[in-house]
Protein backbone atom coordinates (compact mmCIF):
# COMPACT_ATOMS: atom_id res chain seq x y z
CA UNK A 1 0.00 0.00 0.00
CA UNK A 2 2.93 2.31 0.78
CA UNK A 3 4.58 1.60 -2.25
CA UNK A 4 0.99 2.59 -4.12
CA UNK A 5 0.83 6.25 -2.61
CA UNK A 6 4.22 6.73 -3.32
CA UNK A 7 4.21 5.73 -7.16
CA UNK A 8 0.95 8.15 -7.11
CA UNK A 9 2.25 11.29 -5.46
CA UNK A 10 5.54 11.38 -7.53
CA UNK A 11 3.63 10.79 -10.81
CA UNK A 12 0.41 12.41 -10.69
CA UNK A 13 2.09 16.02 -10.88
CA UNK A 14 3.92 15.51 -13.99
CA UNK A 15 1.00 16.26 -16.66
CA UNK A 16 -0.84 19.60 -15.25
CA UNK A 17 3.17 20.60 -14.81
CA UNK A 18 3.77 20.43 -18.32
CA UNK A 19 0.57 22.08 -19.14
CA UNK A 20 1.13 24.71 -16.71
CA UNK A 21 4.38 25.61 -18.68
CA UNK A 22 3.09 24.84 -21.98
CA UNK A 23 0.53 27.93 -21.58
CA UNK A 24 2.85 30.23 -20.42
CA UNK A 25 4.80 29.12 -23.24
CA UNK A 26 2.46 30.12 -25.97
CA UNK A 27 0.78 33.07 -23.99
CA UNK A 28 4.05 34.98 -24.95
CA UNK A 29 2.98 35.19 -28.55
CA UNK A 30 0.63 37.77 -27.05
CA UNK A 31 2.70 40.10 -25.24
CA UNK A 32 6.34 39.72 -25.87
CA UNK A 33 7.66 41.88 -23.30
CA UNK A 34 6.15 39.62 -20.58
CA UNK A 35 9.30 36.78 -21.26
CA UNK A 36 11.21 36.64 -18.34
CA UNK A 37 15.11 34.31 -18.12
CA UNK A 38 16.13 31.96 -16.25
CA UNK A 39 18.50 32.79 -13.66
CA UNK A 40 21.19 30.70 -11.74
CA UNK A 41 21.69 32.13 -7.71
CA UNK A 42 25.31 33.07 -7.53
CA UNK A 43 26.27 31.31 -4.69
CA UNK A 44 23.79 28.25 -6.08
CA UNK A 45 26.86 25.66 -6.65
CA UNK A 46 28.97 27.14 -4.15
CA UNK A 47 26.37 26.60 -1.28
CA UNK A 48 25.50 23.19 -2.74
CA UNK A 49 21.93 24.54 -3.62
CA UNK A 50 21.01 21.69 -6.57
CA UNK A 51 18.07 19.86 -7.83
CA UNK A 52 17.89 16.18 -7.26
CA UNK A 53 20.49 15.63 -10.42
CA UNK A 54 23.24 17.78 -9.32
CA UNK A 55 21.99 20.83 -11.69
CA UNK A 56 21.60 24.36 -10.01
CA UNK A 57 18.44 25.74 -8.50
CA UNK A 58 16.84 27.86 -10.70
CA UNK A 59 14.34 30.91 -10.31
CA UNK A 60 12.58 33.71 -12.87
CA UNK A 61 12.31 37.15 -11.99
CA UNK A 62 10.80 40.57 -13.02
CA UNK A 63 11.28 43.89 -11.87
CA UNK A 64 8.96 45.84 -10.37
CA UNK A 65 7.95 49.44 -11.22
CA UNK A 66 6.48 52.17 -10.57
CA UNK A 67 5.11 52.29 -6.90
CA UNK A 68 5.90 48.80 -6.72
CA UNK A 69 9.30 48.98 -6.78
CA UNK A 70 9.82 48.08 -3.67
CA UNK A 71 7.13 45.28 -2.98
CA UNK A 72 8.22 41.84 -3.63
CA UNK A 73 6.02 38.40 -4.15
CA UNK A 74 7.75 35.32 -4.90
CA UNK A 75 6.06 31.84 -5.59
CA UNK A 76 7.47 28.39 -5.02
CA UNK A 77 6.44 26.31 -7.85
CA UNK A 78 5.22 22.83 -6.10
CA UNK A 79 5.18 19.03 -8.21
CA UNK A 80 5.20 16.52 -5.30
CA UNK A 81 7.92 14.44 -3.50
CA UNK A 82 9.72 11.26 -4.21
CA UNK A 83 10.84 9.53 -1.04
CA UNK A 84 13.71 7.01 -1.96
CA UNK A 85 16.57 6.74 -4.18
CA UNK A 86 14.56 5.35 -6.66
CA UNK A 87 11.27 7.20 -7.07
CA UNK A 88 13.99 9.90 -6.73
CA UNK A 89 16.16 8.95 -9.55
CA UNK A 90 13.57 8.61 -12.03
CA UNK A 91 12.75 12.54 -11.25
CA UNK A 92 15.83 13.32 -11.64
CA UNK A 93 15.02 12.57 -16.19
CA UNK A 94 12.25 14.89 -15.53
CA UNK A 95 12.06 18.43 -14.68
CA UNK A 96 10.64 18.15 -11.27
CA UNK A 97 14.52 16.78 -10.41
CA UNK A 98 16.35 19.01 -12.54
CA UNK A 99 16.96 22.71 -13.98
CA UNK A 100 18.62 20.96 -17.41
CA UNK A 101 15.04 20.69 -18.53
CA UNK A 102 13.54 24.03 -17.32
CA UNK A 103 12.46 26.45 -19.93
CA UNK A 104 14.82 28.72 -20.09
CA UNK A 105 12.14 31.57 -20.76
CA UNK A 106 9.19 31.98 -19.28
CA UNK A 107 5.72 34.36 -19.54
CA UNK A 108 4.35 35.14 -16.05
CA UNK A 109 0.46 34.72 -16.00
CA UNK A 110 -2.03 34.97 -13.52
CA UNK A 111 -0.69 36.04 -9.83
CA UNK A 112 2.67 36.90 -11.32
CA UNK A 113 0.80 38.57 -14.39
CA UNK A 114 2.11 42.19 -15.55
CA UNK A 115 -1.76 42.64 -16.97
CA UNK A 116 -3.03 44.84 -14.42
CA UNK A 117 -6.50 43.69 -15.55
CA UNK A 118 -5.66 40.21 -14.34
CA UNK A 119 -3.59 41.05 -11.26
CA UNK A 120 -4.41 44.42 -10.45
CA UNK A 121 -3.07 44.62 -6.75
CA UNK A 122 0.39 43.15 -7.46
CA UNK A 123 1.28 43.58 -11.37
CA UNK A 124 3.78 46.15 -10.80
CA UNK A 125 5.61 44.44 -8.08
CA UNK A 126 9.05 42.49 -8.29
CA UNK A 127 7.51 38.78 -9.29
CA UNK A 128 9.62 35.87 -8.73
CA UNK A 129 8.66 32.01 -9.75
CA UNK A 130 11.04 29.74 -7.71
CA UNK A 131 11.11 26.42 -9.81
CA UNK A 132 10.70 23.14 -7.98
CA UNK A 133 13.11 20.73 -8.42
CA UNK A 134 13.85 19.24 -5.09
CA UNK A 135 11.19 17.15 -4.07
CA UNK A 136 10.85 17.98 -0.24
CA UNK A 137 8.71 20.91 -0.03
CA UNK A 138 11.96 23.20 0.03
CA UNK A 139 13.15 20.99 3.25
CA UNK A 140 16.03 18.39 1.99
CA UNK A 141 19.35 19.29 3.53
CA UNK A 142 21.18 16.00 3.14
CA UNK A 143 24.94 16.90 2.88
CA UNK A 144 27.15 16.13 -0.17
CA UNK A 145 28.46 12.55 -1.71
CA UNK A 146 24.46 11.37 -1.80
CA UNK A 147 23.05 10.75 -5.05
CA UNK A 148 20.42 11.92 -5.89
CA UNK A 149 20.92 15.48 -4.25
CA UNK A 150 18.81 16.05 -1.61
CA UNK A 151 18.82 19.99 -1.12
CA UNK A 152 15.59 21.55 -0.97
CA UNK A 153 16.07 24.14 1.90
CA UNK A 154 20.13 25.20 0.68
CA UNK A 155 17.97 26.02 -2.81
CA UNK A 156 15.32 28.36 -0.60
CA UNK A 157 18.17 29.74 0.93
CA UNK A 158 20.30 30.34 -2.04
CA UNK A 159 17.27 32.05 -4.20
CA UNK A 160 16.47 34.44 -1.04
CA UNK A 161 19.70 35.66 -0.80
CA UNK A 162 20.00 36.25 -4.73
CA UNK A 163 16.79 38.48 -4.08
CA UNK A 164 18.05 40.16 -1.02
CA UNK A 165 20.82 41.43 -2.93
CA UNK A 166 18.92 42.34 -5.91
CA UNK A 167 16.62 44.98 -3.61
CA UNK A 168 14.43 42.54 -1.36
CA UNK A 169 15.98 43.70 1.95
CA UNK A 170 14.49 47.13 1.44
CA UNK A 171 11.25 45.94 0.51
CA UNK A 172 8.21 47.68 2.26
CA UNK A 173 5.75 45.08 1.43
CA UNK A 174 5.93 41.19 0.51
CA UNK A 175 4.46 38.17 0.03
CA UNK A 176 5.85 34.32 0.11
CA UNK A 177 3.04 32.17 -2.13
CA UNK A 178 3.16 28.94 -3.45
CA UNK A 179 1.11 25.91 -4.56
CA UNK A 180 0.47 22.22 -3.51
CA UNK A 181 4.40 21.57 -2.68
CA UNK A 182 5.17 25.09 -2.44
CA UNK A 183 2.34 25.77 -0.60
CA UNK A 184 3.45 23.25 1.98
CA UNK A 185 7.06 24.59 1.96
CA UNK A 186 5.14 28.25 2.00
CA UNK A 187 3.84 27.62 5.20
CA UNK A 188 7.20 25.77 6.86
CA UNK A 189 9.20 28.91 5.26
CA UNK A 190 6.84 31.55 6.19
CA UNK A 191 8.28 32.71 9.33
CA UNK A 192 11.78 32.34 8.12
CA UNK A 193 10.90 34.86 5.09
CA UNK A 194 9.46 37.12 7.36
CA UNK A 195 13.10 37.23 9.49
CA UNK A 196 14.95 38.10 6.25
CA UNK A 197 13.04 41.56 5.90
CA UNK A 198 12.77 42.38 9.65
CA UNK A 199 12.33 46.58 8.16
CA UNK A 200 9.30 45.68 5.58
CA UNK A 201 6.05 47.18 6.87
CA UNK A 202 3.95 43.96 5.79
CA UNK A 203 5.50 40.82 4.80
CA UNK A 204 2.42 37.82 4.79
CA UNK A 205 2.46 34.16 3.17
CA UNK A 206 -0.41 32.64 0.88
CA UNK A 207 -0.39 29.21 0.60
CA UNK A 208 -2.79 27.65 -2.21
CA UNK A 209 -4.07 23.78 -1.91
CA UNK A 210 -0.92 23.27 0.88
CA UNK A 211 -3.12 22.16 3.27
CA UNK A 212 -2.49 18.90 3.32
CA UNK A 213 -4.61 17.38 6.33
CA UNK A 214 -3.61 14.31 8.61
CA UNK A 215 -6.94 13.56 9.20
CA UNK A 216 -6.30 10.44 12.07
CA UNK A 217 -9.75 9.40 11.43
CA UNK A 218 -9.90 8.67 8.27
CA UNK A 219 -9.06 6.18 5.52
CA UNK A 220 -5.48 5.99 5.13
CA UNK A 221 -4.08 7.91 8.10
CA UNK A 222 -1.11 5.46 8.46
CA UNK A 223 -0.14 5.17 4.97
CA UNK A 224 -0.13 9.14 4.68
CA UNK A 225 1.86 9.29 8.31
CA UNK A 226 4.20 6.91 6.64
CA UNK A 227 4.56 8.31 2.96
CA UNK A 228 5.45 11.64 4.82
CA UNK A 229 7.86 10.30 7.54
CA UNK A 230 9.46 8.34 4.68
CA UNK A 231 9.94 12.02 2.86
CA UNK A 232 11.20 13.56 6.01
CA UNK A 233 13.67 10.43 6.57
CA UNK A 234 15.18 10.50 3.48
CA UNK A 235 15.89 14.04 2.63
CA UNK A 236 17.04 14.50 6.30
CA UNK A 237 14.34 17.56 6.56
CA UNK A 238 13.82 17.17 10.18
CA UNK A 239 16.15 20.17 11.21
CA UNK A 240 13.98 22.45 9.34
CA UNK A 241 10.79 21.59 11.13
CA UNK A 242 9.27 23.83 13.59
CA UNK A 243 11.16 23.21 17.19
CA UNK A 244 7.45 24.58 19.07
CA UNK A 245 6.44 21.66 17.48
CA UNK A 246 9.52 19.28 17.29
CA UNK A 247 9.47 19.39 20.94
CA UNK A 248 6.25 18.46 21.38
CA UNK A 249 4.90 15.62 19.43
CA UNK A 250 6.76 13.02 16.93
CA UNK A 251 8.53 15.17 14.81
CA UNK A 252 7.12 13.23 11.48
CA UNK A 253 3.80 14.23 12.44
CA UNK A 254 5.01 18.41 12.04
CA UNK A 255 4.86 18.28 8.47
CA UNK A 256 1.11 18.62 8.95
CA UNK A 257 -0.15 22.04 8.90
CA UNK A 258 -2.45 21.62 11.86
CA UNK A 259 0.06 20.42 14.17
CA UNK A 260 2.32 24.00 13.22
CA UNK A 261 0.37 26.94 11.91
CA UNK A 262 -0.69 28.14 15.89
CA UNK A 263 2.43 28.95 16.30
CA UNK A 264 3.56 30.49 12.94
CA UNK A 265 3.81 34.30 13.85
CA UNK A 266 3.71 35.50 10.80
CA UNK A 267 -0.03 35.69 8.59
CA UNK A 268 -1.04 33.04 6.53
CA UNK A 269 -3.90 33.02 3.96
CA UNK A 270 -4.97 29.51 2.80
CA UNK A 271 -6.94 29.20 -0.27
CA UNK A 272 -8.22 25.55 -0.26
CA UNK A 273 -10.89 23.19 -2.09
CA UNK A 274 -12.87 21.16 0.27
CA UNK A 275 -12.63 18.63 -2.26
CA UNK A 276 -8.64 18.79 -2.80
CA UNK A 277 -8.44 17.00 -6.04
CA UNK A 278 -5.09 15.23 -5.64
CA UNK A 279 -5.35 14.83 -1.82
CA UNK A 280 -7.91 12.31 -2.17
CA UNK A 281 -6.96 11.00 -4.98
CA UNK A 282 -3.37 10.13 -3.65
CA UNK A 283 -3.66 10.27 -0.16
CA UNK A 284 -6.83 9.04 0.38
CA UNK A 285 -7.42 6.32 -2.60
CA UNK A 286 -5.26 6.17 -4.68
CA UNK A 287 -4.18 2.26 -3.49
CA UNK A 288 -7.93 1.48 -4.09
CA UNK A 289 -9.08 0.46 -7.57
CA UNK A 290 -12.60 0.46 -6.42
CA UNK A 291 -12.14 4.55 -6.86
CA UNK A 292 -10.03 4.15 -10.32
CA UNK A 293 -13.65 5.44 -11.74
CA UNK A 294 -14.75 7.94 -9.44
CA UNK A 295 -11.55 10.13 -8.93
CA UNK A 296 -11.93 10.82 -12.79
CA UNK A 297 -15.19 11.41 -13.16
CA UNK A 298 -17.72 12.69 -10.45
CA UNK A 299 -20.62 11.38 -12.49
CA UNK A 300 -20.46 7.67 -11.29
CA UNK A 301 -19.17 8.01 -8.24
CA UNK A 302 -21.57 5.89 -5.61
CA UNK A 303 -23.51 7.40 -2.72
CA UNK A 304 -20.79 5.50 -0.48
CA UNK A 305 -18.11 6.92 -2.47
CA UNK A 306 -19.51 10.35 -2.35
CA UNK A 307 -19.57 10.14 1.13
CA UNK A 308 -16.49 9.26 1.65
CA UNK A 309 -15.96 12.20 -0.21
CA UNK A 310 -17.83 14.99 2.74
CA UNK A 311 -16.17 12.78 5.37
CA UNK A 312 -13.08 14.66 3.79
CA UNK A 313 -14.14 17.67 3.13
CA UNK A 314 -15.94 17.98 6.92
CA UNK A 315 -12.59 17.17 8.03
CA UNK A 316 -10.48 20.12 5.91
CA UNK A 317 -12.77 22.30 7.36
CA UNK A 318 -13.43 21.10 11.09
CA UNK A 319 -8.99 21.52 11.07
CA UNK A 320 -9.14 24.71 9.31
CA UNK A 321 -11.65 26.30 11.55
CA UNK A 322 -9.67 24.78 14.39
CA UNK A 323 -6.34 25.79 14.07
CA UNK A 324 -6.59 28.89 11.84
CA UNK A 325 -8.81 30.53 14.38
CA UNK A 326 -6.60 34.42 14.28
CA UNK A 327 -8.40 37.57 12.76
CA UNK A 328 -5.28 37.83 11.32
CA UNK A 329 -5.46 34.26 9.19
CA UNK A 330 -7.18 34.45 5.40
CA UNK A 331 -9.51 31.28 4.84
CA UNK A 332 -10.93 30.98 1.24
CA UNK A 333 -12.79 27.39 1.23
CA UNK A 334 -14.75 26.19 -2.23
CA UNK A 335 -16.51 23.00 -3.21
CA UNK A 336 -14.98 22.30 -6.49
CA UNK A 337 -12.97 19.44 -7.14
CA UNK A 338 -9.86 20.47 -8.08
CA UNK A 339 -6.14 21.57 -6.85
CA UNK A 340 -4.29 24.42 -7.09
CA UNK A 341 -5.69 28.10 -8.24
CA UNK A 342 -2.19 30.71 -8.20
CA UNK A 343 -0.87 29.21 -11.76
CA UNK A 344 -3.33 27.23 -13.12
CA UNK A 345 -5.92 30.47 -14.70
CA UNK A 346 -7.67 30.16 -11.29
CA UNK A 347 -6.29 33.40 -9.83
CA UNK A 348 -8.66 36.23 -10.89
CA UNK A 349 -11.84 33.40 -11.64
CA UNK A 350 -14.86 33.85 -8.94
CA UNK A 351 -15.48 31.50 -6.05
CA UNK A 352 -18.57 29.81 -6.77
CA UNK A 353 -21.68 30.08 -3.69
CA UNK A 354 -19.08 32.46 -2.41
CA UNK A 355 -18.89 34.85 -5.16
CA UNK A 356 -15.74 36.32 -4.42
CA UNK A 357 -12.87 36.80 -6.96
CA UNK A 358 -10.04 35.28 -5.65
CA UNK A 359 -7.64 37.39 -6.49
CA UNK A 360 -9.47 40.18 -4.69
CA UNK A 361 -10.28 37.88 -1.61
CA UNK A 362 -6.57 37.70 -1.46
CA UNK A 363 -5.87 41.78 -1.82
CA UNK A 364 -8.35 42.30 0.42
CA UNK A 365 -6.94 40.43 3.10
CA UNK A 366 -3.31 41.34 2.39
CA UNK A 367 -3.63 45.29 2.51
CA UNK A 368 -6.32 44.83 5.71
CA UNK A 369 -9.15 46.11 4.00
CA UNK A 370 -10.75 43.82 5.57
CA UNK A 371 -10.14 40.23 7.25
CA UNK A 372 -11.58 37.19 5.34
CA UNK A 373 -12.29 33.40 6.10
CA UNK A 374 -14.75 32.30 3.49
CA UNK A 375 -16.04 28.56 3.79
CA UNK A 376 -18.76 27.19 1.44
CA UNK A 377 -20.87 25.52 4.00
CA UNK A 378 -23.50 24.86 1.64
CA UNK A 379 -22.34 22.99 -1.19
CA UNK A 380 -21.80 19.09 0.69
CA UNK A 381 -21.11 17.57 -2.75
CA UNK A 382 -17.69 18.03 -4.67
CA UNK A 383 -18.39 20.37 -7.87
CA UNK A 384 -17.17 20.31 -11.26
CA UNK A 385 -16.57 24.42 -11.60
CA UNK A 386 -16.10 25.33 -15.36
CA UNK A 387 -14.92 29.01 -14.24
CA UNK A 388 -11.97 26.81 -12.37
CA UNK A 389 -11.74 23.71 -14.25
């Protein structure tokens, strides 16, 4: 069964990756100026800050302008985890272990979108996409003569000190975002980032679909304890888990949001289905054929299965309202099944029942016009959204 969820989770990501770059590809053919390079951190090599292959960590940036010049968002591209030698050595032909096979050009779109129609709080700011290539949520720190590489939190490191030095230690305002794998490593990282800026007037951390839940009580709680202590194990990430909660409980258990975010000082907003398309589809079922059907398309799904199905979602949101109880927190919660909004043409689409843009849910909350935790309450069955489908 372990074996199952782990040939899942460091597969499943591969296909809405390459689409996800394939439409930034060919949006450039509409706006030329939008191309931004690749770019190698100086000390990258030097501070043994390498994908899973030995190749560099790699990031894309834009300048900001204007009065954004000194406001900053960076986003940590996410693609799942591998946790052996050789789920990680197959990732390491594919670009979720290396930088050899990163575009080396790339069009910013939705929350990193110049279009001020499309991003109209933060199109003017310095933009930075951090690309993924570690597999450990930005945690690995394995040290050298290990193959494959195992250096997740040396490439964080590496790419924040790049920015520092290219203006982000005078920055007034800033955000740390990032999806599924980023989002995770967004919320682990978020105090951290905030530490780096100690002089910026509001520094905050969005984390979209990172949320992944524990959930003791339901189907598959040991196999997801296990996949995740297996991921900690091997790319030796314990040392960057929280100590407050380290020093509590087993330390495997930390990667969980809900055992962490209480004591995360700095704001978090999470922006979550309640119906996480690849949570339960590799964390939930994925060793269960009986679901093969169902997982793919809603339509035949049974009344057990779609039961299943709330028992999930009540338990997102029972944790969520439990542990992310500060005015200072941003909840957006929606009913449709999918995963991941930031990069993926879901950042400036409306909420459906909650009718709220997300992009301005997020502004909103960020510049404290007002606080937001959203939840569709209403909606108990997972929906199939075309606004964010």
């Amino acid at each position: 069964m372990e074996k199952r969820i782990q040939t899942m989770a460091e597969h499943w990501f591969i296909r809405p990756l390459i689409i996800c770059f394939l439409m930034m590809t060919m949006s450039s053919q509409v706006r030329g100026s939008d191309w931004t390079n690749i770019i190698t951190p100086k000390t990258a090599i030097s501070n043994g800050a390498v994908c899973l292959d030995g190749s560099p960590a790699t990031y894309y940036f834009r300048n900001g302008s204007g009065d954004g010049i000194d406001n900053w968002l960076i986003y940590l591209e996410g693609g799942g985890w591998c946790t052996s030698n050789k789920g990680c050595l197959e990732r390491t032909k594919i670009y979720t272990g290396t930088s050899t096979l990163k575009p080396k050009r790339m069009y910013f779109t939705d929350i990193l979108s110049e279009d001020q129609t499309i991003n109209p709080d933060f199109y003017n700011w310095n933009r930075v996409f951090v690309a993924y290539c570690d597999s450990s949520s930005y945690l690995g720190d394995v040290e050298a003569n290990t193959y494959p590489n195992r250096r997740g939190a040396r490439i964080f490191d590496s790419v924040m000190e790049d920015l520092l030095d290219k203006g982000m230690k005078n920055a007034k305002n800033a955000i740390l975002s990032g999806g599924s794998a980023g989002g995770l490593g967004t919320i682990l990282h978020c105090d951290g980032f905030r530490s780096l800026i100690p002089k910026a007037s509001r520094v905050k951390c969005l984390s979209d679909a990172g949320f992944f839940i524990h959930a003791k009580n339901l189907h598959g709680a040991q196999e997801r304890e296990r996949f995740f202590a297996n991921m900690i194990a091997y790319h030796g990430a314990t040392k960057h888990l929280p100590a407050s909660c380290t020093t509590k409980m087993n330390a495997n258990l930390c990667i969980f949001p809900e055992n962490i975010v209480k004591d995360i000082q700095t704001p978090l907003f999470f922006l979550e289905s309640a119906f996480d398309g690849h949570q339960l589809r590799e964390h939930y079922f994925s060793n269960d054929p009986t679901w093969t059907n169902c997982i793919s398309n809603l339509k035949v799904c049974t009344p057990t299965q779609l039961q299943t199905m709330k028992d999930f979602r009540t338990a997102l949101i029972k944790t969520l309202r439990e542990v992310a109880n500060s005015p200072s927190t941003g909840i957006l919660v929606h009913s449709c099944y999918r995963h991941g909004h930031f990069m993926d043409q879901g950042w400036c689409t409306t909420s459906p029942a909650l009718r709220k843009k997300i992009n301005q849910a997020i502004a909103d909350w960020y510049f404290d016009r007002r606080s937001f935790q959203e939840i569709d309450t209403h909606t108990e069955s997972p929906r199939n959204c075309t606004k964010l489908t």
